[in-house]
C-alpha atoms as a PDB file:
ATOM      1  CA  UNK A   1      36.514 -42.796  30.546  1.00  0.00           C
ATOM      2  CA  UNK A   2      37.238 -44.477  33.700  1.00  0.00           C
ATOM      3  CA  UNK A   3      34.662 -47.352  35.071  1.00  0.00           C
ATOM      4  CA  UNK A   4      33.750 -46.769  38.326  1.00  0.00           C
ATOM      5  CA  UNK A   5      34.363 -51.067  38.930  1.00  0.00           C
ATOM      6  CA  UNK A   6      38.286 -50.199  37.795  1.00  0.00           C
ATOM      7  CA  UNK A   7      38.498 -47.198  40.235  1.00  0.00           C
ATOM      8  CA  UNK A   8      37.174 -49.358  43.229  1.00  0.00           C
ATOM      9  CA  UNK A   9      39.252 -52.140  42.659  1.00  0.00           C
ATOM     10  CA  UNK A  10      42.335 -49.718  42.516  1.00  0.00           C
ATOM     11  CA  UNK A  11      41.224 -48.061  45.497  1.00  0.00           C
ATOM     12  CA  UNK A  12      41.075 -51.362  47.446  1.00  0.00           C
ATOM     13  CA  UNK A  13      44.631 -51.930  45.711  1.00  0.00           C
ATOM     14  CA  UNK A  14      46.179 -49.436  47.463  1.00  0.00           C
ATOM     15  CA  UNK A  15      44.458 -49.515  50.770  1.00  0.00           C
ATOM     16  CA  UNK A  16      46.109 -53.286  50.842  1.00  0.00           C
ATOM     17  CA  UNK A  17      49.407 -51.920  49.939  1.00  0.00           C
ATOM     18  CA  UNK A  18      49.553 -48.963  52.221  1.00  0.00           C
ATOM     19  CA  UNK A  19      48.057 -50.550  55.300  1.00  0.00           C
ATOM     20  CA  UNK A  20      46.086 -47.497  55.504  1.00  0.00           C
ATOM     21  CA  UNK A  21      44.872 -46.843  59.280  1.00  0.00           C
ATOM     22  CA  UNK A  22      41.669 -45.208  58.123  1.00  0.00           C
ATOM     23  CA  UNK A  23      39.152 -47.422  57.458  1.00  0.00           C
ATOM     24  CA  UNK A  24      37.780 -47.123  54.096  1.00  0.00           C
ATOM     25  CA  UNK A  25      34.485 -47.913  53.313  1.00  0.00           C
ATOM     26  CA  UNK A  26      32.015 -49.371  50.606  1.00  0.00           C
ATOM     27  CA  UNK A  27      29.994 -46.561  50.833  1.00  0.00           C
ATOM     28  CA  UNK A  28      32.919 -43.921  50.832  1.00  0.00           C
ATOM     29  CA  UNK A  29      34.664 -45.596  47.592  1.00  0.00           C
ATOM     30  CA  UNK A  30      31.349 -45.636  45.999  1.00  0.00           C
ATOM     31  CA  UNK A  31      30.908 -41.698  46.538  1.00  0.00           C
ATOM     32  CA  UNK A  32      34.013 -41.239  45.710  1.00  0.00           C
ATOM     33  CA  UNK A  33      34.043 -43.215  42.250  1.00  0.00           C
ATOM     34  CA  UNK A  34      30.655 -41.176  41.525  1.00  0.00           C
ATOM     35  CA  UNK A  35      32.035 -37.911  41.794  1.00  0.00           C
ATOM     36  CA  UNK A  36      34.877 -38.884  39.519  1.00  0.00           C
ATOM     37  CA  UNK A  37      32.783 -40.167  36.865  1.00  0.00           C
ATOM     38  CA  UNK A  38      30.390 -36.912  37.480  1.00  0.00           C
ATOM     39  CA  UNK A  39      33.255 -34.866  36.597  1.00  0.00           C
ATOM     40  CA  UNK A  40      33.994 -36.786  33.618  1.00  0.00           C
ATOM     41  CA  UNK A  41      30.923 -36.571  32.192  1.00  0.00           C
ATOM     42  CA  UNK A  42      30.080 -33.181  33.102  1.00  0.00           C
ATOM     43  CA  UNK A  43      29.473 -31.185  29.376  1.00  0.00           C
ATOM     44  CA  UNK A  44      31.898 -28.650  30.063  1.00  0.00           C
ATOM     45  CA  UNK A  45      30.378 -25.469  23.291  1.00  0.00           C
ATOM     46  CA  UNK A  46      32.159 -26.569  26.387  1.00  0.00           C
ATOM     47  CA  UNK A  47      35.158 -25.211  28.316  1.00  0.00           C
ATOM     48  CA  UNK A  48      37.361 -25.978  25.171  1.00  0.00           C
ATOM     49  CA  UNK A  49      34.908 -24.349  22.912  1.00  0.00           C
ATOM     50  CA  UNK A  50      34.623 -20.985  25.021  1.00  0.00           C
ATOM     51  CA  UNK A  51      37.835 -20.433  24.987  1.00  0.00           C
ATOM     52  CA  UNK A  52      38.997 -21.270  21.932  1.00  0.00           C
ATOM     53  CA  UNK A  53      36.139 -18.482  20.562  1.00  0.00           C
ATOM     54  CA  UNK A  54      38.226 -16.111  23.593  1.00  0.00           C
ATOM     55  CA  UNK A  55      41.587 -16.934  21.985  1.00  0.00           C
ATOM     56  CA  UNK A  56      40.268 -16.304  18.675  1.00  0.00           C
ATOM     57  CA  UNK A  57      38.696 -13.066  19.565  1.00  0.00           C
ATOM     58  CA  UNK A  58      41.950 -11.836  21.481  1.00  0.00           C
ATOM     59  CA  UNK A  59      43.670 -12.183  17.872  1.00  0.00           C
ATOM     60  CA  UNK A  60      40.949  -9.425  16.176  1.00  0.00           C
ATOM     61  CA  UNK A  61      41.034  -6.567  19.180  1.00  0.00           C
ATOM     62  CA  UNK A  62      42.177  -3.630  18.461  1.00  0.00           C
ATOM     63  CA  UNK A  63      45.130  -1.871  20.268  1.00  0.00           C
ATOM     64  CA  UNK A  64      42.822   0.407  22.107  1.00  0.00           C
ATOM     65  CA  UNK A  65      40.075  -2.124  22.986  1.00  0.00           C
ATOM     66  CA  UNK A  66      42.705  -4.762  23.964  1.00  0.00           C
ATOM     67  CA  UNK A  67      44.060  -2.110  26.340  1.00  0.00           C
ATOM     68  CA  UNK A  68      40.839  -0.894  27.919  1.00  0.00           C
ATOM     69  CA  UNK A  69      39.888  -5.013  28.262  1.00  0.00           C
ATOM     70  CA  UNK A  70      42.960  -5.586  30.265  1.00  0.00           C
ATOM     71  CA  UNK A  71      42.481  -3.119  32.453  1.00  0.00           C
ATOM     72  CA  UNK A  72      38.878  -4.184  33.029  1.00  0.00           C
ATOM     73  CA  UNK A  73      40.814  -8.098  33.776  1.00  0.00           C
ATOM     74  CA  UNK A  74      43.634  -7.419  35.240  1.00  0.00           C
ATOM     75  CA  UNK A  75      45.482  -8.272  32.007  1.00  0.00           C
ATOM     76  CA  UNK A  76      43.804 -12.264  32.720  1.00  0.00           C
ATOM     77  CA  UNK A  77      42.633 -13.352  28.759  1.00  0.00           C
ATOM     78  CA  UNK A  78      39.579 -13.488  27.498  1.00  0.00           C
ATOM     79  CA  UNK A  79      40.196 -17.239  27.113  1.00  0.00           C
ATOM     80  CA  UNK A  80      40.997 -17.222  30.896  1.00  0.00           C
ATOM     81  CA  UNK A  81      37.299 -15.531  31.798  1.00  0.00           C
ATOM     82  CA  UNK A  82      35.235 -17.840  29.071  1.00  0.00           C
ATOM     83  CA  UNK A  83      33.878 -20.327  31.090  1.00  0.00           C
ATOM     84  CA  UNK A  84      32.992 -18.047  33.890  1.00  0.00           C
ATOM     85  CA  UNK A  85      28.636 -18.082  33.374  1.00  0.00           C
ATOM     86  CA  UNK A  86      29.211 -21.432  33.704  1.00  0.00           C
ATOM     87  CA  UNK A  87      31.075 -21.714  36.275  1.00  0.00           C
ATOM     88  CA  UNK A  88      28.924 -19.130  38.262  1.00  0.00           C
ATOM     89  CA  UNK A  89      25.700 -21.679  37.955  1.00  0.00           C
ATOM     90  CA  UNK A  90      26.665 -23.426  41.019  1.00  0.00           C
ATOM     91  CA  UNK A  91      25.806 -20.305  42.862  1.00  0.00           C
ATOM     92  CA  UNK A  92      22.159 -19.871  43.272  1.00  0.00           C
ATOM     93  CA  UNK A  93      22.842 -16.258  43.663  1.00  0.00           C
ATOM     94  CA  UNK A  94      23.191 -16.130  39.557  1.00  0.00           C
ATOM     95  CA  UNK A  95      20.099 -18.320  39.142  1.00  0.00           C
ATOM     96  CA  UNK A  96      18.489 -15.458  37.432  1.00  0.00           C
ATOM     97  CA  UNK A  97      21.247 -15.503  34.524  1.00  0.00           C
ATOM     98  CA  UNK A  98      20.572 -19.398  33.950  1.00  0.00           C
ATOM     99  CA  UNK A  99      18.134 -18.826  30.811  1.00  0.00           C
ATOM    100  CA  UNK A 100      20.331 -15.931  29.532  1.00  0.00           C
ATOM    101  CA  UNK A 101      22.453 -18.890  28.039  1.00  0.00           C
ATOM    102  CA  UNK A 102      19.815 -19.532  25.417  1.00  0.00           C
ATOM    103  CA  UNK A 103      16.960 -18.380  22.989  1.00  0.00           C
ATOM    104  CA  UNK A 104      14.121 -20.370  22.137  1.00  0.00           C
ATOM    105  CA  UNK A 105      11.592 -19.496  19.340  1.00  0.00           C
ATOM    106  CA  UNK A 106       9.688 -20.807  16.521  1.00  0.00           C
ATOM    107  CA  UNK A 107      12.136 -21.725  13.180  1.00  0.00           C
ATOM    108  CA  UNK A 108      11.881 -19.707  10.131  1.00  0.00           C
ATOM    109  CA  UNK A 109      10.350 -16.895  12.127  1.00  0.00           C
ATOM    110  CA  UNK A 110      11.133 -13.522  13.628  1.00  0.00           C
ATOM    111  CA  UNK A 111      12.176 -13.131  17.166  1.00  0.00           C
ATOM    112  CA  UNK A 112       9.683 -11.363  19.426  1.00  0.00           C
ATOM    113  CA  UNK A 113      10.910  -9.650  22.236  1.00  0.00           C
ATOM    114  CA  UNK A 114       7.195  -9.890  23.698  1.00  0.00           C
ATOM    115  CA  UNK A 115       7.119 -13.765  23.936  1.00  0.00           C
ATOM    116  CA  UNK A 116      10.558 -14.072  25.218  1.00  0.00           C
ATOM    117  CA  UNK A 117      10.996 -15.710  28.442  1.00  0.00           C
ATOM    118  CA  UNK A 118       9.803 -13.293  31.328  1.00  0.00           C
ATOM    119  CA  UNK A 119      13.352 -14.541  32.682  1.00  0.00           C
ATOM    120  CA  UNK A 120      15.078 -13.199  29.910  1.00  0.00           C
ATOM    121  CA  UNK A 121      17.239 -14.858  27.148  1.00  0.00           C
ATOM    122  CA  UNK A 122      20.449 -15.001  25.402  1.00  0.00           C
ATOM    123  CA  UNK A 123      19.140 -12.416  23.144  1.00  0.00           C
ATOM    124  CA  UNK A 124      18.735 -10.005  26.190  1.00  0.00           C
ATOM    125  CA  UNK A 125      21.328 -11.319  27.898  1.00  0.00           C
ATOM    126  CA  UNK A 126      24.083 -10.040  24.905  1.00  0.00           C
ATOM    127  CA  UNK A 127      21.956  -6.864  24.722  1.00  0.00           C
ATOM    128  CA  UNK A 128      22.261  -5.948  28.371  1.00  0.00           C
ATOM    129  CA  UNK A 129      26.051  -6.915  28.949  1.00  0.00           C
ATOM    130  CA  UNK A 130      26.778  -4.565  25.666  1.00  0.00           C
ATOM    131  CA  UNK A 131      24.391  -1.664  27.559  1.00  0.00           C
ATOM    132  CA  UNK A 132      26.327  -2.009  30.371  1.00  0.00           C
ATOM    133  CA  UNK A 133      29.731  -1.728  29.466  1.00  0.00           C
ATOM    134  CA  UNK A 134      28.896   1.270  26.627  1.00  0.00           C
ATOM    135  CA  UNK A 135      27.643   3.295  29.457  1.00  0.00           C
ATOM    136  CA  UNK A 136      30.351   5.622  31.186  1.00  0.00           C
ATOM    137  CA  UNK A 137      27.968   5.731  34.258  1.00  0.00           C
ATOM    138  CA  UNK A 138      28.191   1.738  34.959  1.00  0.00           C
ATOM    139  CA  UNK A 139      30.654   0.841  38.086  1.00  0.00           C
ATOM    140  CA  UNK A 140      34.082  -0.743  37.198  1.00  0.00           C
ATOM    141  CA  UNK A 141      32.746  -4.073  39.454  1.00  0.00           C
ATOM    142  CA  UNK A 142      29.449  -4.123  36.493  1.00  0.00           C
ATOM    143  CA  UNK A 143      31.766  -3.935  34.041  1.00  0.00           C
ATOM    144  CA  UNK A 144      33.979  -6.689  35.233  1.00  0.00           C
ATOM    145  CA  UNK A 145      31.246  -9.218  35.529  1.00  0.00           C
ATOM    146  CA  UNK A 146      29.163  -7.563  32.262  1.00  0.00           C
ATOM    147  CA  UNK A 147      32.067  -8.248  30.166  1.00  0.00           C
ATOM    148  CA  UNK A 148      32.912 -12.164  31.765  1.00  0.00           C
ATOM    149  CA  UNK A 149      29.352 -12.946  30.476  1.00  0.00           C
ATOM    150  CA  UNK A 150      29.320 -11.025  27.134  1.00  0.00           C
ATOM    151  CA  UNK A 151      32.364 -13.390  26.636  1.00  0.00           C
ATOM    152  CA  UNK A 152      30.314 -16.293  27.060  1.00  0.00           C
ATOM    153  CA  UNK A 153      27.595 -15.646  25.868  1.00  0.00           C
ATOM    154  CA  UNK A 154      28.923 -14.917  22.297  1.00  0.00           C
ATOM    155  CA  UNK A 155      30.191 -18.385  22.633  1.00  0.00           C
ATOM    156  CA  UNK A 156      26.821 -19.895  23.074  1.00  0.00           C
ATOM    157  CA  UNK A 157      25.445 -17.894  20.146  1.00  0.00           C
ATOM    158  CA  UNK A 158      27.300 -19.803  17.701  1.00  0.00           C
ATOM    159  CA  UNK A 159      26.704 -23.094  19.119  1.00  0.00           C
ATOM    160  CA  UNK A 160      23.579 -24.342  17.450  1.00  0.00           C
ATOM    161  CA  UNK A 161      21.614 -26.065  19.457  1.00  0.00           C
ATOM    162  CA  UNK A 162      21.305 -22.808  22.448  1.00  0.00           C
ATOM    163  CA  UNK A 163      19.110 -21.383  19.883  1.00  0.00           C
ATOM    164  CA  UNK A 164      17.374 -25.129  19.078  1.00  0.00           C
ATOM    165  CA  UNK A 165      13.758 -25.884  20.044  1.00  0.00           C
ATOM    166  CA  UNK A 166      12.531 -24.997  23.188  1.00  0.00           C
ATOM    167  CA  UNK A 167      10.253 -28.675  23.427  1.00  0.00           C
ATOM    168  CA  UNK A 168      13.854 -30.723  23.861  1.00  0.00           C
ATOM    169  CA  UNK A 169      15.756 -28.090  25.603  1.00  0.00           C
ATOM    170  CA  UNK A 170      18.223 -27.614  22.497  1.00  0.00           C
ATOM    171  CA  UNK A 171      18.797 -30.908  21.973  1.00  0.00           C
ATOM    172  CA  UNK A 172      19.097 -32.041  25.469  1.00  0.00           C
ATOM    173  CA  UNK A 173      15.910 -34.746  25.120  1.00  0.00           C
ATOM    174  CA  UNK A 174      17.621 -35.964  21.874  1.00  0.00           C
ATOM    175  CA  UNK A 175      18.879 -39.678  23.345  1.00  0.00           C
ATOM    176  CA  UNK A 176      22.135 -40.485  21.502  1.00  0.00           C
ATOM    177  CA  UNK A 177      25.430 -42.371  22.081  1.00  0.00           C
ATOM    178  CA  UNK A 178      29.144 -41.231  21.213  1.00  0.00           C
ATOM    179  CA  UNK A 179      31.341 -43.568  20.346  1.00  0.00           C
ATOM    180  CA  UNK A 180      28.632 -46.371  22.330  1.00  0.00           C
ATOM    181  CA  UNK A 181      28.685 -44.072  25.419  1.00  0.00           C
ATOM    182  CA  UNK A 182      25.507 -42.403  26.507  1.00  0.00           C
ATOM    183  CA  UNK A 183      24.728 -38.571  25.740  1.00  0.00           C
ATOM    184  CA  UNK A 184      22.817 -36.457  23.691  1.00  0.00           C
ATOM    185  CA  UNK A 185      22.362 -33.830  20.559  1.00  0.00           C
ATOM    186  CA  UNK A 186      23.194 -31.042  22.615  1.00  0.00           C
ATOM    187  CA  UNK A 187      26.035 -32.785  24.475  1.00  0.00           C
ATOM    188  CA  UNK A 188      27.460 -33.852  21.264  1.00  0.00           C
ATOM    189  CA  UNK A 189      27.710 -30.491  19.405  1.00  0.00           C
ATOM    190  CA  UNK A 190      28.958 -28.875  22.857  1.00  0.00           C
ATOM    191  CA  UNK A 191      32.085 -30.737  23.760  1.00  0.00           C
ATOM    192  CA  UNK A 192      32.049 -34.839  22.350  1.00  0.00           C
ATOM    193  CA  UNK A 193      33.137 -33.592  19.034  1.00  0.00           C
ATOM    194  CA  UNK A 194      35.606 -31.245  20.367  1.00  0.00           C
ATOM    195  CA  UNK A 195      36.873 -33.415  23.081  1.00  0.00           C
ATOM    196  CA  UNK A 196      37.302 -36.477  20.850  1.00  0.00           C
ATOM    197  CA  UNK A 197      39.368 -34.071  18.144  1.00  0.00           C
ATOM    198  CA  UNK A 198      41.931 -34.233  21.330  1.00  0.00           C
ATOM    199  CA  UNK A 199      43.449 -30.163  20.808  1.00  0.00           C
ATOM    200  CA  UNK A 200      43.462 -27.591  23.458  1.00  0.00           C
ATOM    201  CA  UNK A 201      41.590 -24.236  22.789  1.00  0.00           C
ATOM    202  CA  UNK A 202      45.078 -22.515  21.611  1.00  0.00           C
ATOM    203  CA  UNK A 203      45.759 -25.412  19.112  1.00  0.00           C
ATOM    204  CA  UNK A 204      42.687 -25.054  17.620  1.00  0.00           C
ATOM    205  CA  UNK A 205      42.694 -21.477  17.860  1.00  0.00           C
ATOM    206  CA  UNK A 206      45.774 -21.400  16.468  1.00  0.00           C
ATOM    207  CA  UNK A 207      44.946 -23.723  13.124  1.00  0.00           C
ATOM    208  CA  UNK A 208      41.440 -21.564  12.526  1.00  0.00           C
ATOM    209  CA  UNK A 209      41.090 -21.180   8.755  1.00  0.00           C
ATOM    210  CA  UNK A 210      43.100 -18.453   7.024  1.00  0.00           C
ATOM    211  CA  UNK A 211      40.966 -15.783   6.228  1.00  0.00           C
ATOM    212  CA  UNK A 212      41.485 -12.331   4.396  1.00  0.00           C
ATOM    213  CA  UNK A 213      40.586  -9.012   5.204  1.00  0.00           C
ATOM    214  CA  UNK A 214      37.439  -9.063   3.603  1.00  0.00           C
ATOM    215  CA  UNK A 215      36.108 -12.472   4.343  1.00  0.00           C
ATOM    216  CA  UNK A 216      36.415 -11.499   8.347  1.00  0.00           C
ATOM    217  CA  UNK A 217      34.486  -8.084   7.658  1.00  0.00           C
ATOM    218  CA  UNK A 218      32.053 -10.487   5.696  1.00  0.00           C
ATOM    219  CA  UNK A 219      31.495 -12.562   9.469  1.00  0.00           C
ATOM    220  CA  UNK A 220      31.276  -9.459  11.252  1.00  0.00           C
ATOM    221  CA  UNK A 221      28.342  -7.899   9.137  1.00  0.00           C
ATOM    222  CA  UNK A 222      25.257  -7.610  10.555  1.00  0.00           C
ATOM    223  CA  UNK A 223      24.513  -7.578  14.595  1.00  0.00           C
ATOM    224  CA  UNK A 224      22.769  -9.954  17.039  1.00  0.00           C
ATOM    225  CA  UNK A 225      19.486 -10.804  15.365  1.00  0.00           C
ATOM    226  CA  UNK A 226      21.082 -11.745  11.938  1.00  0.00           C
ATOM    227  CA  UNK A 227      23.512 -13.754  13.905  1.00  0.00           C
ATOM    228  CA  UNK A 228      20.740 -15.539  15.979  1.00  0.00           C
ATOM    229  CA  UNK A 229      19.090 -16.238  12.744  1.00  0.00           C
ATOM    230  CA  UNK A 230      22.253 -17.806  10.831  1.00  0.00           C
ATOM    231  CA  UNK A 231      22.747 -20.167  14.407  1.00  0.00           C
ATOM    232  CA  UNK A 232      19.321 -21.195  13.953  1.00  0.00           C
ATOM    233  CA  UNK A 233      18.966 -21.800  10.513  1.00  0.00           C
ATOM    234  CA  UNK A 234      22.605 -23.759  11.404  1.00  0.00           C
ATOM    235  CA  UNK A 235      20.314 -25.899  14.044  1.00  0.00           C
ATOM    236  CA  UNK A 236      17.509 -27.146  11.748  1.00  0.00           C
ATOM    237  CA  UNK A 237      20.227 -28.822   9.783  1.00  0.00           C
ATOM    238  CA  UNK A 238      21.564 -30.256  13.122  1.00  0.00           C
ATOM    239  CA  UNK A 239      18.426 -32.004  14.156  1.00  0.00           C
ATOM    240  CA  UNK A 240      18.007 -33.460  10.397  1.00  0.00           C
ATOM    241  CA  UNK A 241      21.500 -35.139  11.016  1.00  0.00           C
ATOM    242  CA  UNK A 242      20.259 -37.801  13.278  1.00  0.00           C
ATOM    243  CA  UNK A 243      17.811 -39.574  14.885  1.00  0.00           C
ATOM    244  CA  UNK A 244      16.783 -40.936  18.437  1.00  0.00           C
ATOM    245  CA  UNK A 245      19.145 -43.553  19.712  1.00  0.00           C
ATOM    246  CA  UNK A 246      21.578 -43.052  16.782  1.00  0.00           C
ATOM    247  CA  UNK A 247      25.384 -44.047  17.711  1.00  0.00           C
ATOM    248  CA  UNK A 248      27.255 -41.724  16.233  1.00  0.00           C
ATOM    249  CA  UNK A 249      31.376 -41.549  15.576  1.00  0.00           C
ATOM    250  CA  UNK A 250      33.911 -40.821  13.841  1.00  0.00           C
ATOM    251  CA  UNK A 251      31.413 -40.472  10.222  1.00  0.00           C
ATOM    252  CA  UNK A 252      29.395 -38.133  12.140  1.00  0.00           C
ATOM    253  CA  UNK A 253      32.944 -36.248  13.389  1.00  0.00           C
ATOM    254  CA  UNK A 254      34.327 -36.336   9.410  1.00  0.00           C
ATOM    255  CA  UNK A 255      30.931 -34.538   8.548  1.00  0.00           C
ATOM    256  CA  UNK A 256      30.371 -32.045  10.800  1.00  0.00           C
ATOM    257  CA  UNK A 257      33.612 -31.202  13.191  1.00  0.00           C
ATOM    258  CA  UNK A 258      34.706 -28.505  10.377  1.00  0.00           C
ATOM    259  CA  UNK A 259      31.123 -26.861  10.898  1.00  0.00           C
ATOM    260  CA  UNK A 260      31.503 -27.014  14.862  1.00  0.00           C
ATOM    261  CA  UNK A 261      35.188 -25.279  13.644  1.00  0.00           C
ATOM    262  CA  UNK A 262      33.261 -22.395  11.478  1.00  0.00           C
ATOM    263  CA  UNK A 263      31.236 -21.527  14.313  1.00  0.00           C
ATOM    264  CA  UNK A 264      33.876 -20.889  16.698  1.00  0.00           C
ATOM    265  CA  UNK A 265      35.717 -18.986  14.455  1.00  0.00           C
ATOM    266  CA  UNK A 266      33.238 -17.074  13.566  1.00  0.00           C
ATOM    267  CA  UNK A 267      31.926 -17.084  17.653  1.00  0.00           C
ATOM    268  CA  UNK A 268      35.231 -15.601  18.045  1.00  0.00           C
ATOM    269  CA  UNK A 269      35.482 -12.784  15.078  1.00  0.00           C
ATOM    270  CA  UNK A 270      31.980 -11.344  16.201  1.00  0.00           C
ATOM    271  CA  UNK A 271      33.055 -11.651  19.801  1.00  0.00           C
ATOM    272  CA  UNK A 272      36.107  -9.202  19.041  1.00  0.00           C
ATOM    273  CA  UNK A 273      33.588  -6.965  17.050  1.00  0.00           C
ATOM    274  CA  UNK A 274      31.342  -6.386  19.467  1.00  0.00           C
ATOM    275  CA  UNK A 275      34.019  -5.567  21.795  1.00  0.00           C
ATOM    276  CA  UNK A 276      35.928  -2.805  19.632  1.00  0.00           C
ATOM    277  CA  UNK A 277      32.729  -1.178  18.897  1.00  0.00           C
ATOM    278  CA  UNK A 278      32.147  -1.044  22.972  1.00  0.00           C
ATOM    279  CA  UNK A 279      35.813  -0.034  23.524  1.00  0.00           C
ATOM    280  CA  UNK A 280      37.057   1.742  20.431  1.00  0.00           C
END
């Protein structure tokens, strides 16, 4: 990452070189430095996770739900539309979709629809994007947007720690370091370990596991609740693997980066499920 001291001091660089006529100050190099280093440590599953679950799923549609999708797109990927309920927080117009990225209740326990958050979850979330687009009577512009967040949301399904303990916000409040920089449990299962591996989502997408027939109709048995369940049982064994203030590299990687792998395969294969049984 780049230090904000090496950014000012090339800043300064070229001002002295250029002779630049605009006076550049302290303050603005500061700002400037800050944003950079606020966009490079931004956790962006991140935007290499999403879409390598997209890619993936794009590789299990079938003919007639790959055709209906493009249509829906305008023939964009469902790689290219991943990231978008992310990319829509900055709008406080979608503030009411901000919990809808995760599910918080009690481990080894059933889900109860009447202590979810009055806000609504990723449970309900996935449940009223799949309404939406099964029902002929929903308007193409619904449709559009339903099926940009169904995209993502499947995503955050299989990444652990969004259905993690609600006391430290998925593993948010878990203090950590990667590779001696600062971040956290949650960070670290979204994008370190997928950043550090250093592929883009098609490489990775492309060197998934080889599975046969029957072992993808094995990951695409059972529906939302059984796949909630399998993420969380996933997370308890995530929280066991470290501890407060732990520095973790590339042993924790070796361990656990074919796990992060599994889940956005499977992320993926559900994903393309989910959308031939809406489409055909």
């Amino acid at each position: 990452m780049i230090k904000s001291n090496y950014i000012l001091r090339y800043l300064y660089t070229l001002a002295k070189i250029f002779e630049m006529k605009t006076k550049i100050t302290l303050a603005t190099l500061i700002l400037f430095s800050m944003s950079l280093s606020l966009f490079a440590n931004k956790p962006n599953w991140g935007a290499t996770g999403h879409r390598t679950v997209g890619e993936i799923a794009d590789n299990h549609l079938s003919r007639k739900a790959k055709k209906a999708i493009d249509k829906l797109l305008d023939c964009h990927s469902l790689a290219f539309y991943s990231n978008f309920a992310d990319e829509i927080k900055s709008d406080k117009a979608f503030d009411n979709y901000y919990t809808w990225h995760y599910v918080n209740f009690e481990f080894d326990t059933n889900y109860d629809p009447a202590k979810a958050d009055k806000k609504g979850d990723l449970i309900q979330g996935l449940q009223t994007c799949i309404k939406i687009l099964k029902d002929p009577l929903s308007s193409n512009e619904d449709k559009v947007f339903y099926l940009k967040m169904l995209i993502h949301f499947m995503g955050d399904l299989h990444q652990p720690l969004h259905v993690g303990r609600g006391e430290d916000k998925g593993g948010n409040d878990i203090k950590l370091k990667w590779f001696r920089e600062s971040s956290n449990l949650h960070r670290v299962w979204d994008s370190d370990m997928i950043d550090s591996y250093k592929m883009s989502y098609y490489e990775m997408a492309d060197n998934t596991d080889k599975l046969s027939k029957a072992q993808v109709q094995s990951i695409q048995k059972g529906g939302l609740l059984d796949w909630v369940y399998e993420s969380q049982a996933l997370a308890k064994t995530v929280y066991a693997s470290v501890k407060n203030d732990d520095n973790l590299s590339y042993r924790y990687s070796y361990d656990y980066l074919a796990t992060v792998r599994q889940q956005l395969q499977k992320g993926g294969i559900r994903l393309a499920k989910v959308l031939n049984d809406i489409f055909g």
